[in-house]
C-alpha atoms as a PDB file:
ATOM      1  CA  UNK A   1      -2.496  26.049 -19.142  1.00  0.00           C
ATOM      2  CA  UNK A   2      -3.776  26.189 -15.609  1.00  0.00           C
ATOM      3  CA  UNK A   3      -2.273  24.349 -13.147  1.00  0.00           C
ATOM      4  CA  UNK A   4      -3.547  21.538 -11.637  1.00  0.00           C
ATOM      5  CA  UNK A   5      -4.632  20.891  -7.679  1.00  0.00           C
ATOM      6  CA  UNK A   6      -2.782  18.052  -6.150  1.00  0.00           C
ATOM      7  CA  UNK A   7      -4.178  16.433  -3.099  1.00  0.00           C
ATOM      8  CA  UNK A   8      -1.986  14.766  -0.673  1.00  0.00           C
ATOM      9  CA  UNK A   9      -3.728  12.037   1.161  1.00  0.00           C
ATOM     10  CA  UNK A  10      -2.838  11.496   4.845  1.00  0.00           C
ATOM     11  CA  UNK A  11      -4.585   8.765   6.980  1.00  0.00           C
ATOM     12  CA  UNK A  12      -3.460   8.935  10.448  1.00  0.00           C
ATOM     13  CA  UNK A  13      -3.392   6.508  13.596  1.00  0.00           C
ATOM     14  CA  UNK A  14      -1.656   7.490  16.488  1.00  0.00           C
ATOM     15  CA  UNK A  15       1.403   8.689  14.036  1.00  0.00           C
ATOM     16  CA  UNK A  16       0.873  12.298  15.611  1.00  0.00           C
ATOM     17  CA  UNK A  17       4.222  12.223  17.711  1.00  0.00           C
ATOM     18  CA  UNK A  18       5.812  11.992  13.953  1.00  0.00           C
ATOM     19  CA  UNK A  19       3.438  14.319  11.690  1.00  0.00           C
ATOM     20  CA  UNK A  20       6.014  17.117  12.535  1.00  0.00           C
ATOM     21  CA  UNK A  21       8.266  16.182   9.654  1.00  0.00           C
ATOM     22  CA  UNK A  22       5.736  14.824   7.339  1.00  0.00           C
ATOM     23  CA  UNK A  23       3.825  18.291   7.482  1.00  0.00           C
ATOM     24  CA  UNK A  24       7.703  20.223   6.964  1.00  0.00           C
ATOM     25  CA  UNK A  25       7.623  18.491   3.958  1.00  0.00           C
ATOM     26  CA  UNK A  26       4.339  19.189   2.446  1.00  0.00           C
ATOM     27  CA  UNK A  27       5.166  22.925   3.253  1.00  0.00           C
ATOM     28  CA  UNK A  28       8.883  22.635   1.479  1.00  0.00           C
ATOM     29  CA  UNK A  29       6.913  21.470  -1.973  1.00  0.00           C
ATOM     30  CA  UNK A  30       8.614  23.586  -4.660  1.00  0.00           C
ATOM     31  CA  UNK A  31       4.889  22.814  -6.083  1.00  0.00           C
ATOM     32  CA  UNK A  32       2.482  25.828  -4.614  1.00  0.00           C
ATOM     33  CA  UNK A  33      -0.926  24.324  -5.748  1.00  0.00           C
ATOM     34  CA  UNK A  34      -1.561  21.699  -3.147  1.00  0.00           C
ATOM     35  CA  UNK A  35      -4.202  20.781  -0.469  1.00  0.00           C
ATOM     36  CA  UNK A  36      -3.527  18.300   2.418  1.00  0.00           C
ATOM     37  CA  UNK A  37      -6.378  15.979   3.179  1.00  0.00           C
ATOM     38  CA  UNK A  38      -6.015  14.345   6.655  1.00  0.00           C
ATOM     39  CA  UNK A  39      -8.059  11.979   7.964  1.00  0.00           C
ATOM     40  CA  UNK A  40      -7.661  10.563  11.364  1.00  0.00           C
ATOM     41  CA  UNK A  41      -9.055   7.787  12.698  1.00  0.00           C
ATOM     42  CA  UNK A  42     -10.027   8.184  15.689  1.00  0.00           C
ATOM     43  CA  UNK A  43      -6.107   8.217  17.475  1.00  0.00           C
ATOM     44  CA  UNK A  44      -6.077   7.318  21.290  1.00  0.00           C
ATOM     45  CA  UNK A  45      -2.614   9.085  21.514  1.00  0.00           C
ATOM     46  CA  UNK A  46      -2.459  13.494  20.693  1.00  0.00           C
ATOM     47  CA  UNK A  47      -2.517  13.470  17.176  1.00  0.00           C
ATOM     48  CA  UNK A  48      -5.501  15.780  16.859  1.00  0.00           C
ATOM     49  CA  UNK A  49      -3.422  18.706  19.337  1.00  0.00           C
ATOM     50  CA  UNK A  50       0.013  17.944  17.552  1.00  0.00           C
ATOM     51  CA  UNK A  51      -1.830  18.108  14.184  1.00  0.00           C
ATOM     52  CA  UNK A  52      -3.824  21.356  14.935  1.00  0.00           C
ATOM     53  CA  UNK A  53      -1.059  23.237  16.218  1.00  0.00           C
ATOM     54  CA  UNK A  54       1.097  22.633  12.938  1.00  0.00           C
ATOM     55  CA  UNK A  55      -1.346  23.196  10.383  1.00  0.00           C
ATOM     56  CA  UNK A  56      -3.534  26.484  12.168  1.00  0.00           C
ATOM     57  CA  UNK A  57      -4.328  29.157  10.175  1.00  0.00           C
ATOM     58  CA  UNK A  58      -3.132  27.081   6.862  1.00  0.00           C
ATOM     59  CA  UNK A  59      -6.309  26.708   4.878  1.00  0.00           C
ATOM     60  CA  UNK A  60      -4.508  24.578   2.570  1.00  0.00           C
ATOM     61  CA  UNK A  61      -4.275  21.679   5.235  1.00  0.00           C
ATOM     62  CA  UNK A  62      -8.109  19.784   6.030  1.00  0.00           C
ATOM     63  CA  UNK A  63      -8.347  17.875   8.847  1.00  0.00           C
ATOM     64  CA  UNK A  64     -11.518  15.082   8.733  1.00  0.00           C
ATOM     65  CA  UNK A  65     -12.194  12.541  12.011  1.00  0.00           C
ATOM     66  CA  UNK A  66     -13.943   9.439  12.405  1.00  0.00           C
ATOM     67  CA  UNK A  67     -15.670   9.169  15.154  1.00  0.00           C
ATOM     68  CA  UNK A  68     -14.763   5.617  15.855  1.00  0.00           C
ATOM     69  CA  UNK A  69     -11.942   3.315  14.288  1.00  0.00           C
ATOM     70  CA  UNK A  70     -12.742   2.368  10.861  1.00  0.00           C
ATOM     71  CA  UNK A  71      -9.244   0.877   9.711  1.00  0.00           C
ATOM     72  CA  UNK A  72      -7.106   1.692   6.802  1.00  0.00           C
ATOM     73  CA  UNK A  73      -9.336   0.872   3.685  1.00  0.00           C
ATOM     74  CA  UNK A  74     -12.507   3.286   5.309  1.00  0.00           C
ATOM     75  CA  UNK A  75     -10.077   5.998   6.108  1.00  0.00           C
ATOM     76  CA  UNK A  76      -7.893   6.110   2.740  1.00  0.00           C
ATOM     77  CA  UNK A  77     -10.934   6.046   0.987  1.00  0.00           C
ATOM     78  CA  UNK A  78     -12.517   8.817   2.735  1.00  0.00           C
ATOM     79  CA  UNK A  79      -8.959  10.721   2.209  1.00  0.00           C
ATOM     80  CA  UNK A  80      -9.749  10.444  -1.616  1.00  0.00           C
ATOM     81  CA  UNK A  81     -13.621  10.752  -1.380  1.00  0.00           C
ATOM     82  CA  UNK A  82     -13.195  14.856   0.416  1.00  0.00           C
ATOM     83  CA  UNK A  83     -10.101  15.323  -2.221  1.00  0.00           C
ATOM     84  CA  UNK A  84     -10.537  18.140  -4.515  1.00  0.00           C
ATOM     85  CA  UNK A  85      -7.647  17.965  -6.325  1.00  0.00           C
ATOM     86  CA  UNK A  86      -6.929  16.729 -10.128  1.00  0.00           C
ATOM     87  CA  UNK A  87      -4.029  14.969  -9.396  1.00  0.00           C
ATOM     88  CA  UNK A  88      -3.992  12.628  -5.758  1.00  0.00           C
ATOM     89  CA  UNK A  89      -1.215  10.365  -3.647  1.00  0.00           C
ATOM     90  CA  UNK A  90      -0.780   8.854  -0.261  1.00  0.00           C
ATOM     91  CA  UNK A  91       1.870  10.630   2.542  1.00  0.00           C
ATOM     92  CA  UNK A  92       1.667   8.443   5.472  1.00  0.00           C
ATOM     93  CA  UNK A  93       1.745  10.713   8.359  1.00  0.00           C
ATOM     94  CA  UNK A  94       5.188   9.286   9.597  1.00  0.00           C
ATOM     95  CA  UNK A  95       6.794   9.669   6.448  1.00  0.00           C
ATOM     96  CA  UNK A  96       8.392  12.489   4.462  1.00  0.00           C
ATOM     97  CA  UNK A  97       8.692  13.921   0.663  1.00  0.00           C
ATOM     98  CA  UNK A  98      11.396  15.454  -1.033  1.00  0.00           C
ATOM     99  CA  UNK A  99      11.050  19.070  -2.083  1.00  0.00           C
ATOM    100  CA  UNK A 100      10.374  18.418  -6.247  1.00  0.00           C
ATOM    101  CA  UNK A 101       8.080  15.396  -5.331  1.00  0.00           C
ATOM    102  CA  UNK A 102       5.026  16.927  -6.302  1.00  0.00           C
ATOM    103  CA  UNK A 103       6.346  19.035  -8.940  1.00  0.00           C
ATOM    104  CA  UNK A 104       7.764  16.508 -10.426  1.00  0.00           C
ATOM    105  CA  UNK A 105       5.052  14.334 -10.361  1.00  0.00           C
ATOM    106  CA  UNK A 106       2.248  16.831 -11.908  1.00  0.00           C
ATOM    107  CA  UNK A 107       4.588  17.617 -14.628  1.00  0.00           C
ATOM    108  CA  UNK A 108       4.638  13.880 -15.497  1.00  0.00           C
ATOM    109  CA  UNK A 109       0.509  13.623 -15.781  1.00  0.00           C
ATOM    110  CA  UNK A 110       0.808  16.839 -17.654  1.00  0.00           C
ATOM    111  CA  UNK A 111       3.167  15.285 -20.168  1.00  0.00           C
ATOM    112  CA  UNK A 112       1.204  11.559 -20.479  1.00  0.00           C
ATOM    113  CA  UNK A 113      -2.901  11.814 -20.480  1.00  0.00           C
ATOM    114  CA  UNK A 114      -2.887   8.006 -21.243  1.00  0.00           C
ATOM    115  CA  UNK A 115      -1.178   7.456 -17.993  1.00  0.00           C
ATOM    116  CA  UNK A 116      -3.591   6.330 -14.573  1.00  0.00           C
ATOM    117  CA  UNK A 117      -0.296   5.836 -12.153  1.00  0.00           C
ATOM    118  CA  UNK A 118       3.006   7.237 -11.769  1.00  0.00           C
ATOM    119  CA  UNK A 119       4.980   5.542  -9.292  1.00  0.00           C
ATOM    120  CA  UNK A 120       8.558   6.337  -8.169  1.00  0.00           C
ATOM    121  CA  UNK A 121      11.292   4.972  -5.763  1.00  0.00           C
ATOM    122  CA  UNK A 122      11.811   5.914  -1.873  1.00  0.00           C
ATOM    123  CA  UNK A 123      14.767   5.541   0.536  1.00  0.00           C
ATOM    124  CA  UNK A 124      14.901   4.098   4.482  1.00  0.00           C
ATOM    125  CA  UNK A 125      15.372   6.978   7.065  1.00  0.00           C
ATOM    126  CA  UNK A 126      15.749   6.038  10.798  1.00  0.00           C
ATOM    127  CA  UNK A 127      13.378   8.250  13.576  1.00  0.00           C
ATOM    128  CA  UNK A 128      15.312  11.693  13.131  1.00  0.00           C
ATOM    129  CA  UNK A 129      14.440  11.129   9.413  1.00  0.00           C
ATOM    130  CA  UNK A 130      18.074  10.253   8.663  1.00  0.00           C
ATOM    131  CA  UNK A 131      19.428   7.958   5.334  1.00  0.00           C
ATOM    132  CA  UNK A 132      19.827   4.994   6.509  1.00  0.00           C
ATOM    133  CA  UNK A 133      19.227   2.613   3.219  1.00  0.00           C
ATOM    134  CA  UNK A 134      17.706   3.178  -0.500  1.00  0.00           C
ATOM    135  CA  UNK A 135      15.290   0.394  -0.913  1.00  0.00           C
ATOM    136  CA  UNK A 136      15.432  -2.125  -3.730  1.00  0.00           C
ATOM    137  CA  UNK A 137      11.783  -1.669  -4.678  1.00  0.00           C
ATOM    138  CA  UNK A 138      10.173   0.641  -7.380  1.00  0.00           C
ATOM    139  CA  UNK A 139      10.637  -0.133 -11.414  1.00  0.00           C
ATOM    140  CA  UNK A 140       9.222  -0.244 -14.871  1.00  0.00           C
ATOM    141  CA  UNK A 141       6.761  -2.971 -15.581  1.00  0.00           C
ATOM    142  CA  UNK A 142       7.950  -4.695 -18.732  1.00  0.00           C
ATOM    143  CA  UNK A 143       5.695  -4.645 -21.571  1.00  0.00           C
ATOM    144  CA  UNK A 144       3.430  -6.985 -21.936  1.00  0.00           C
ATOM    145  CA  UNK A 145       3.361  -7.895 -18.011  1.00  0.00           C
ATOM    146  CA  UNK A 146       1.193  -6.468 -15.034  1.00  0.00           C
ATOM    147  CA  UNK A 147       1.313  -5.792 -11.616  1.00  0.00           C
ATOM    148  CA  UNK A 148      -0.754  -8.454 -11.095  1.00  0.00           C
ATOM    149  CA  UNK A 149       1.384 -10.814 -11.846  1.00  0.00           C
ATOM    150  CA  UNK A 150       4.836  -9.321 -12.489  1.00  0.00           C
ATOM    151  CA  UNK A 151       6.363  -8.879  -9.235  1.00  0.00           C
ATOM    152  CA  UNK A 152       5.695  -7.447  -5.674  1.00  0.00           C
ATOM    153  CA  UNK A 153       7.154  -3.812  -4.847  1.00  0.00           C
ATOM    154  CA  UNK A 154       7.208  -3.351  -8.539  1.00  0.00           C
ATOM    155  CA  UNK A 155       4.774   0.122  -7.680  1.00  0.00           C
ATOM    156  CA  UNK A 156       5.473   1.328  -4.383  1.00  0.00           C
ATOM    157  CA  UNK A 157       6.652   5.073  -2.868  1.00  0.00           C
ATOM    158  CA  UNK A 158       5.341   7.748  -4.384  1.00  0.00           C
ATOM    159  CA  UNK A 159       2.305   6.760  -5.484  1.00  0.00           C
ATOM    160  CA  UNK A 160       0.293   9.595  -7.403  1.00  0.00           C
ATOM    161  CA  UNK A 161      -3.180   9.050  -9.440  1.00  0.00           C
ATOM    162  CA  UNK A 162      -5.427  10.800 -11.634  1.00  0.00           C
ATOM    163  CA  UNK A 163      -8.543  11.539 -10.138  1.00  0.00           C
ATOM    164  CA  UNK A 164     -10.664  10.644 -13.008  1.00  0.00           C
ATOM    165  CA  UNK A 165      -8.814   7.369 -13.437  1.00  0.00           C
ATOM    166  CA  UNK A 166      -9.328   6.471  -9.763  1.00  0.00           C
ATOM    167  CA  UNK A 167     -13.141   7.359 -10.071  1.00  0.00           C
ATOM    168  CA  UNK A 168     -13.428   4.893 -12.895  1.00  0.00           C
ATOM    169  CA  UNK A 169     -11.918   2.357 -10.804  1.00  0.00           C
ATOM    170  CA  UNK A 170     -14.347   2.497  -8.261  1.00  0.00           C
ATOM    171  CA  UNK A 171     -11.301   3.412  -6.031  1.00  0.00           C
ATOM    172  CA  UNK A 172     -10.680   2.419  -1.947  1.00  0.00           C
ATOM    173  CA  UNK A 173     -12.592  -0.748  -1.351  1.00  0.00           C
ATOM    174  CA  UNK A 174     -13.377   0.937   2.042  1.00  0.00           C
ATOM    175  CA  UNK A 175     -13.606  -3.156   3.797  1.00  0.00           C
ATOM    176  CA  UNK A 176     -10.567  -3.549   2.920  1.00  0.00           C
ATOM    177  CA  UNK A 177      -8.141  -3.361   6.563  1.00  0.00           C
ATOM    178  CA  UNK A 178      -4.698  -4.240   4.733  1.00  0.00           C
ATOM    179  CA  UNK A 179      -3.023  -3.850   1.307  1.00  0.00           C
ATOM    180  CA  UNK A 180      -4.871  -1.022   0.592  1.00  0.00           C
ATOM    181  CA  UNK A 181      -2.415   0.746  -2.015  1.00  0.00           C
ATOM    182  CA  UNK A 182      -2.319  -2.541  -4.154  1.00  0.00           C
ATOM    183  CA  UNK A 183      -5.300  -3.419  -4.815  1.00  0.00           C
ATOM    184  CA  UNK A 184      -5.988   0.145  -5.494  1.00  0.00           C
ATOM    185  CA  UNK A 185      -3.276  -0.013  -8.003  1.00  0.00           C
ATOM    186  CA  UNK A 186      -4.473  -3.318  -9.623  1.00  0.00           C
ATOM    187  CA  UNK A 187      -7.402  -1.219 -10.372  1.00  0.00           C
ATOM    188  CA  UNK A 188      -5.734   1.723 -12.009  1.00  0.00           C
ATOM    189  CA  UNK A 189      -4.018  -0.651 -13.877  1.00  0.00           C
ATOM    190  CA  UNK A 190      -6.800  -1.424 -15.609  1.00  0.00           C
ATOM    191  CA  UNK A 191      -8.208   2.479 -16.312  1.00  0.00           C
ATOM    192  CA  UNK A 192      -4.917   3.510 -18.066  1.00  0.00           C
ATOM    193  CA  UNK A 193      -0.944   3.256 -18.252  1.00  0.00           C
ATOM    194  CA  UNK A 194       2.033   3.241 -15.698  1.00  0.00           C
ATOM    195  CA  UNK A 195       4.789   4.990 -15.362  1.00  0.00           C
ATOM    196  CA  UNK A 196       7.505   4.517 -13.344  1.00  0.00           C
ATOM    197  CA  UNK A 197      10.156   7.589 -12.424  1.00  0.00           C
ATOM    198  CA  UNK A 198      13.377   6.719 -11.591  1.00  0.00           C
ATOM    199  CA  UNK A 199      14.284   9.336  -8.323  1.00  0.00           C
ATOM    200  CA  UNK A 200      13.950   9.078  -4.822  1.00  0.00           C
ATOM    201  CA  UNK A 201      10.708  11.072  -4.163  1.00  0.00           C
ATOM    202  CA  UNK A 202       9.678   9.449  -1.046  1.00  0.00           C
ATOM    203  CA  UNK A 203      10.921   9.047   2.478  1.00  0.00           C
ATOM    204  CA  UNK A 204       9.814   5.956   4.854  1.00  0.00           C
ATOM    205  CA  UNK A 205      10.642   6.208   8.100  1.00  0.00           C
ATOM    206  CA  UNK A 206      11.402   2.632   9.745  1.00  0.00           C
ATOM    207  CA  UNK A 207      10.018   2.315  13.309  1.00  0.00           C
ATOM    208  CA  UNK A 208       8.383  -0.477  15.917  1.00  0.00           C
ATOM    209  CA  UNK A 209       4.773   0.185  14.537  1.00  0.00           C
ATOM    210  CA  UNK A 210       5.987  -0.251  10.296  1.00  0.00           C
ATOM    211  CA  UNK A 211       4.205  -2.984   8.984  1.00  0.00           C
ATOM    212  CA  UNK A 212       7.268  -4.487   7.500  1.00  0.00           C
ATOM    213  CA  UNK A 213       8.671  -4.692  11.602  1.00  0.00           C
ATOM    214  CA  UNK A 214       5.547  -5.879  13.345  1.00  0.00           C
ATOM    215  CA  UNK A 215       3.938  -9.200  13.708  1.00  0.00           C
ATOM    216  CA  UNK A 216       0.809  -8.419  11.837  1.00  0.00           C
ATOM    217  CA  UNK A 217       2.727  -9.062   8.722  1.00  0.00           C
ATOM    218  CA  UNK A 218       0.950 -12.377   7.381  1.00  0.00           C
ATOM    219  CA  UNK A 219      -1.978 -10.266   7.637  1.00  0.00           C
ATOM    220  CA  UNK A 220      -0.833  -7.659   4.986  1.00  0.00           C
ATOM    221  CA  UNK A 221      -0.091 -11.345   2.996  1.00  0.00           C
ATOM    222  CA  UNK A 222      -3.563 -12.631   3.553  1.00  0.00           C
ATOM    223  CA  UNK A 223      -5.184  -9.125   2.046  1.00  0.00           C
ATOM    224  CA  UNK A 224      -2.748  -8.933  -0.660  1.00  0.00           C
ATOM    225  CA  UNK A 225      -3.712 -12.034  -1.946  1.00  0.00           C
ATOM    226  CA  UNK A 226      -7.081 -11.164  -1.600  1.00  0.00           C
ATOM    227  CA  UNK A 227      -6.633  -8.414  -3.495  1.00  0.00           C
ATOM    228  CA  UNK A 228      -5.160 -10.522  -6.202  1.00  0.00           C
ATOM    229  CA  UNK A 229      -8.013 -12.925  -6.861  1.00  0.00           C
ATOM    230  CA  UNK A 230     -10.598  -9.565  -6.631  1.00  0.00           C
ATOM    231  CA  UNK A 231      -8.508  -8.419  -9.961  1.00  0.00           C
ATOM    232  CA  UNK A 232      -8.404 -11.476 -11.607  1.00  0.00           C
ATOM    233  CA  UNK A 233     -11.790 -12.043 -11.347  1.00  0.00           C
ATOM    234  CA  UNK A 234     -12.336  -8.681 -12.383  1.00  0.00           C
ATOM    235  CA  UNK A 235     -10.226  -8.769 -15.608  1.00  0.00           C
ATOM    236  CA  UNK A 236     -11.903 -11.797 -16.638  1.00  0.00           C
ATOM    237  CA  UNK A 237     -14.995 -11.007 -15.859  1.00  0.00           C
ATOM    238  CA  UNK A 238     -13.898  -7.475 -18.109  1.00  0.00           C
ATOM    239  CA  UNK A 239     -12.123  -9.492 -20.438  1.00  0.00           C
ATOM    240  CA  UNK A 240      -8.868  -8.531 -20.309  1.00  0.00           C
ATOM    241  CA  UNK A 241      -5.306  -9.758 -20.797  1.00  0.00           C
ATOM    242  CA  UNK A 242      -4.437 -11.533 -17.590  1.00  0.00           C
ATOM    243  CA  UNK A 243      -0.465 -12.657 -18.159  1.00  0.00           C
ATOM    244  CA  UNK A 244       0.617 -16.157 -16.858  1.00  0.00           C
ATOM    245  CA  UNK A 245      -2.756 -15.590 -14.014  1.00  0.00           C
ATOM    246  CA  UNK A 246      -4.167 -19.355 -14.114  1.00  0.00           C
ATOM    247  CA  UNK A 247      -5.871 -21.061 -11.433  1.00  0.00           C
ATOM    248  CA  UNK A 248      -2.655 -23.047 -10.694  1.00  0.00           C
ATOM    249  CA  UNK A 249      -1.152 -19.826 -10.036  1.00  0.00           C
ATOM    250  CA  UNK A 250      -3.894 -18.962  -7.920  1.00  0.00           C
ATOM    251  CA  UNK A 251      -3.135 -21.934  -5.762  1.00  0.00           C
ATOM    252  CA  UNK A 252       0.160 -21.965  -5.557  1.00  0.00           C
ATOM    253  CA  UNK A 253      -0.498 -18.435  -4.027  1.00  0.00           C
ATOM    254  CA  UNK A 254      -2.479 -19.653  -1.609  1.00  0.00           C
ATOM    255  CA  UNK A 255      -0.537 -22.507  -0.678  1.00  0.00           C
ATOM    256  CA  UNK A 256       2.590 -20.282  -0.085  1.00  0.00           C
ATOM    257  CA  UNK A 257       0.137 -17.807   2.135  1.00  0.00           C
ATOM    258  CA  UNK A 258      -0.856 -21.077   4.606  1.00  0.00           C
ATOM    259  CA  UNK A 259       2.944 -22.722   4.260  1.00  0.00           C
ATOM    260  CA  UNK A 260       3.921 -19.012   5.399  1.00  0.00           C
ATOM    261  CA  UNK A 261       1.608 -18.436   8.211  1.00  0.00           C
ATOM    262  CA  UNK A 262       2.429 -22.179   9.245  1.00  0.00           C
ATOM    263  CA  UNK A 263       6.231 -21.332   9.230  1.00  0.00           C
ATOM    264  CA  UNK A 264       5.685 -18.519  11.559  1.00  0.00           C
ATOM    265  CA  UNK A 265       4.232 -21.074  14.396  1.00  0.00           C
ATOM    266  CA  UNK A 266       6.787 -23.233  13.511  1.00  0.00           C
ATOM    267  CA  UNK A 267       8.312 -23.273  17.128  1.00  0.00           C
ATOM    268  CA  UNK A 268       5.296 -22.379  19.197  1.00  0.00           C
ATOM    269  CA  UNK A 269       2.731 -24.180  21.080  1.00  0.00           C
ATOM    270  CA  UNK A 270      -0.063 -23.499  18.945  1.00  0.00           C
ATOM    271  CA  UNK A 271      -0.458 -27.278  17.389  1.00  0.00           C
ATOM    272  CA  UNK A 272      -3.690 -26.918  16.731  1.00  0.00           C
ATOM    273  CA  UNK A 273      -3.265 -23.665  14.716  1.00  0.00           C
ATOM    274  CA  UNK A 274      -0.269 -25.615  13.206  1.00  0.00           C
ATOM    275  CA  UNK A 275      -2.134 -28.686  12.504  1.00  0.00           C
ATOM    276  CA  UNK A 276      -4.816 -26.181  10.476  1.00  0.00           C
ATOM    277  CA  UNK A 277      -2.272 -23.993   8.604  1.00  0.00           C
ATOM    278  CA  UNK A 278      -0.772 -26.802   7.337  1.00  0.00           C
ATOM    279  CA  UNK A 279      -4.271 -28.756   6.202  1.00  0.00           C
ATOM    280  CA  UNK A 280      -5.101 -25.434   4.061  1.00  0.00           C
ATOM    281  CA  UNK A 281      -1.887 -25.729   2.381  1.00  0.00           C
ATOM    282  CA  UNK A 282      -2.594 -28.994   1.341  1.00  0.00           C
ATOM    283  CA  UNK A 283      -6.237 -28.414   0.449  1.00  0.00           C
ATOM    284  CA  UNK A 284      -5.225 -25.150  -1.652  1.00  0.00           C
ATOM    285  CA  UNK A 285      -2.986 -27.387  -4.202  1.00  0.00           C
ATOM    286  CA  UNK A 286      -1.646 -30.785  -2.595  1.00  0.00           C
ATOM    287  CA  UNK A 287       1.396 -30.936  -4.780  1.00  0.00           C
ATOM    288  CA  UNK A 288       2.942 -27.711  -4.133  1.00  0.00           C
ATOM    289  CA  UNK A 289       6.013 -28.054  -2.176  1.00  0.00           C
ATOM    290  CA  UNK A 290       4.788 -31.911  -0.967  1.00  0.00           C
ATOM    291  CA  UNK A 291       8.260 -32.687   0.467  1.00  0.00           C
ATOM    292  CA  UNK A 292       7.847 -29.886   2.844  1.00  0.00           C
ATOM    293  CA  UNK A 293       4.413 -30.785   3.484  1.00  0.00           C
ATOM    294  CA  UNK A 294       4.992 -33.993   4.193  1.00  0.00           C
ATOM    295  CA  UNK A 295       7.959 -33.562   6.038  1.00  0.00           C
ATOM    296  CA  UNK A 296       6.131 -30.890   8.950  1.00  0.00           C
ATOM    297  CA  UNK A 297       3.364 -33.153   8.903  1.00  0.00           C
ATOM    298  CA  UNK A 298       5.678 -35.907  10.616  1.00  0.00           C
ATOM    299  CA  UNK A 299       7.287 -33.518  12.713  1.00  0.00           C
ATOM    300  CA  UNK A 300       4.342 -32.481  14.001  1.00  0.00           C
ATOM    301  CA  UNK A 301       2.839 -36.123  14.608  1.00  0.00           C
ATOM    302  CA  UNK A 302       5.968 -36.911  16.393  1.00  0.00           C
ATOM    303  CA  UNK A 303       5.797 -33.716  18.239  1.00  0.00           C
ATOM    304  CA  UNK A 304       9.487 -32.252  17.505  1.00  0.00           C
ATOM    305  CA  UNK A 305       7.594 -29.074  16.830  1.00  0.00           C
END
């Protein structure tokens, strides 16, 4: 049997200073039939000259720029739309794989046709790309549950997808700014099976600009969620099984997003912002944590906020 391409997917944003160790990695793959799609968008730092000097004379590497910022969901989605390869998954450009990663992971899709996603586990490394922490995320989904409605960081790092199951899914919503990967695995959900491998195959490198350390965070929670009620609609609209997914659930989601985002402006001076979080949270389900509620809501009246 002939072996299949894999494409690895790299959207980059002024992650150039980094790319060094994510591009020794691709070239370590104990897996020879790879391409490297990389698509930057439109970096202000020296990405392009750090990235052209690696990967010269490599035919195997691409490198693709937008002309102006497009934001995450535009560029992954381009990253997938040039791919050639049978077999795809997202690198971050800051990030690292183990050797066997890609092996390891085309040997799985050999082995399981029914399967749209295989998803593994990843460990912390600190800026010289040393162990610093295995994470806690990355596991089976039990049968008869989703990822919709499971639990968060059940798919995570490394991520790898049949092309023809992500071309059935529509793939990328290319609007999309933030929580990119899970509504695109929502969506492969529905084209086939997961399966989850239990090894380190991934490397995440923890620095200022992670999403996890920044303050943009509550707007990775606002797209998740989005991303949630796009599925649901779309598996009921489909007709499929959608586990414990009812509209209460919906707005108990959505209260927790507001209550959240409130929380985090707890101690400033925005009261106006405050005074708004804190109205949504009612409006999306008024009985949802009401003690809370109505316990910030006289804080803030007596202004001991």
């Amino acid at each position: 049997m002939q072996e299949p391409q894999f494409s690895i997917l790299i959207a980059n944003y002024n992650n150039g200073h980094f790319f060094k160790d994510c591009y020794k990695s691709i070239v370590a793959q104990t897996y020879s039939k790879w391409e490297a799609v990389i698509v930057d968008d439109a970096s202000k730092d020296d990405s392009i000259e750090i990235i052209n000097d690696l990967i010269k004379g490599d035919d195997r590497f691409k490198l693709y720029l937008n002309k102006t910022n497009k934001g995450c969901g535009y560029t992954k989605h381009k990253c997938a739309t040039l791919a050639q390869g049978d077999i795809m998954g997202f690198l971050d450009p800051d990030d690292a794989l183990v050797p066997e990663a890609i092996a390891l992971m085309v040997n799985t899709h050999l082995k399981n046709k029914d399967v749209a996603i295989v998803t593994s586990k990843y460990e912390f490394v600190d800026l010289e790309m040393n162990f610093t922490k295995p994470s806690l995320y990355g596991s089976n989904i039990p049968k008869g549950k989703s990822y919709l409605t499971y639990a968060n960081g059940a798919l995570t790092h490394f991520a790898t997808f049949k092309k023809a199951a992500y071309t059935q899914s529509r793939g990328i919503n290319p609007f999309m700014k933030r929580a990119v990967d899970q509504d695109l695995y929502y969506k492969l959900e529905e084209q086939g099976k997961h399966l989850f491998l239990d090894k380190v195959l991934y490397r995440y490198r923890v620095h200022e600009h992670s999403i996890s350390n920044n303050d943009n965070l509550y707007k990775a929670e606002y797209w998740h969620f989005y991303a949630m009620l796009k599925a649901y609609k779309r598996r009921k609209k489909k007709h499929l099984k959608i586990d414990n997914f009812s509209k209460s659930y919906i707005k108990i989601l959505a209260s927790n997003y507001y209550i959240k985002r409130f929380e985090r402006l707890k101690f400033s001076n925005k009261k106006c912002s405050q005074y708004y979080l804190l109205y949504k949270a009612f409006i999306a389900y008024p009985l949802h944590k009401l003690p809370f509620k109505m316990k910030s809501l006289m804080v803030l009246i007596l202004g001991r906020i």
